[in-house]
Protein backbone atom coordinates (compact mmCIF):
# COMPACT_ATOMS: atom_id res chain seq x y z
CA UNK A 1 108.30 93.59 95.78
CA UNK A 2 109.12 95.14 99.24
CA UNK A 3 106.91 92.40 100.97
CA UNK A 4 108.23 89.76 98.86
CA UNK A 5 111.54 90.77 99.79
CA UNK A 6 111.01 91.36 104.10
CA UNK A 7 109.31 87.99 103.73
CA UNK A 8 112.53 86.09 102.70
CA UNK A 9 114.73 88.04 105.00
CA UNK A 10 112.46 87.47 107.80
CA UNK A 11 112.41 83.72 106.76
CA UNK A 12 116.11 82.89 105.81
CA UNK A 13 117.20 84.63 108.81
CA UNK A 14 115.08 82.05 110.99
CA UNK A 15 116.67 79.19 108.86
CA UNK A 16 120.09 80.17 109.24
CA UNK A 17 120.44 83.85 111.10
CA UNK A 18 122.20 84.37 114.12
CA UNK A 19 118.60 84.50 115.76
CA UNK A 20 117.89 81.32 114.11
CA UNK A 21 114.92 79.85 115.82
CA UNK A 22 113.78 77.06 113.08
CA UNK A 23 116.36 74.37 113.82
CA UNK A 24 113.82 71.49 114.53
CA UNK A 25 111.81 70.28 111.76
CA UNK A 26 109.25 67.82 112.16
CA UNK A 27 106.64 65.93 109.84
CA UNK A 28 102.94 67.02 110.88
CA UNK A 29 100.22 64.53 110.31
CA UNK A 30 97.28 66.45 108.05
CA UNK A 31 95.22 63.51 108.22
CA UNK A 32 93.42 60.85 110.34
CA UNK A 33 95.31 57.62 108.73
CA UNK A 34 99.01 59.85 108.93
CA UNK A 35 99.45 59.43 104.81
CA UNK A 36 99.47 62.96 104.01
CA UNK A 37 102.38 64.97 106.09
CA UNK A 38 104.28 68.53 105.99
CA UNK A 39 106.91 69.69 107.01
CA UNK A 40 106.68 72.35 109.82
CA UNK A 41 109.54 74.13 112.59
CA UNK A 42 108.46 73.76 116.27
CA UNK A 43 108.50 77.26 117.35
CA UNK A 44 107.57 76.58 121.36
CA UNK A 45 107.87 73.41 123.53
CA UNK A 46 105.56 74.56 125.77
CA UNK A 47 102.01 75.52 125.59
CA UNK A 48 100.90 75.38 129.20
CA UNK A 49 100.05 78.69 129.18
CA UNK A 50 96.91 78.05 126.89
CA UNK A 51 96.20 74.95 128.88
CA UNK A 52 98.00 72.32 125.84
CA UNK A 53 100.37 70.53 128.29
CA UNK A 54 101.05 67.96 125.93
CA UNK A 55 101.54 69.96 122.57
CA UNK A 56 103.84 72.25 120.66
CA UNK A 57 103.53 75.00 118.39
CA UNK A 58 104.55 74.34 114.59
CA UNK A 59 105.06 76.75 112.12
CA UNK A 60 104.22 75.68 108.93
CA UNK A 61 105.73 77.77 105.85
CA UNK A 62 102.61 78.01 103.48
CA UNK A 63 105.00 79.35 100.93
CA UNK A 64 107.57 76.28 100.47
CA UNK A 65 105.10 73.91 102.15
CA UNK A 66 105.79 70.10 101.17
CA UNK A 67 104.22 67.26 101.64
CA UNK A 68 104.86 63.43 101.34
CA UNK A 69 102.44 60.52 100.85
CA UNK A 70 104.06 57.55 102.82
């Protein structure tokens, strides 16, 4: 129950917290025609560090993942 519990915290409070840091959802593409998409936060514009000039980092709630067939 405790993990279950810190979970949500942890979550809500990055939804709408004073620390909130997912603010910008996007759709993510999960496959090669762009039918099936999820939703996903960006969590960092810049990945230049790892050498990914030209990506972002998503997080992707597994938990309250959905996904639409356009």
């Amino acid at each position: 129950m405790k993990l279950i519990y810190t979970s949500l915290r942890d979550f809500m409070a990055a939804l709408v917290g004073e620390r909130r840091s997912f603010d910008r959802p996007v759709l993510v593409s999960l496959d090669e025609h762009d039918q099936l998409k999820a939703v996903g936060f960006i969590t960092r514009e810049d990945l230049a560090l790892l050498g990914l000039r030209d990506h972002v980092a998503v997080y992707m709630p597994q938990s309250i993942n959905f996904a639409v067939n356009s």
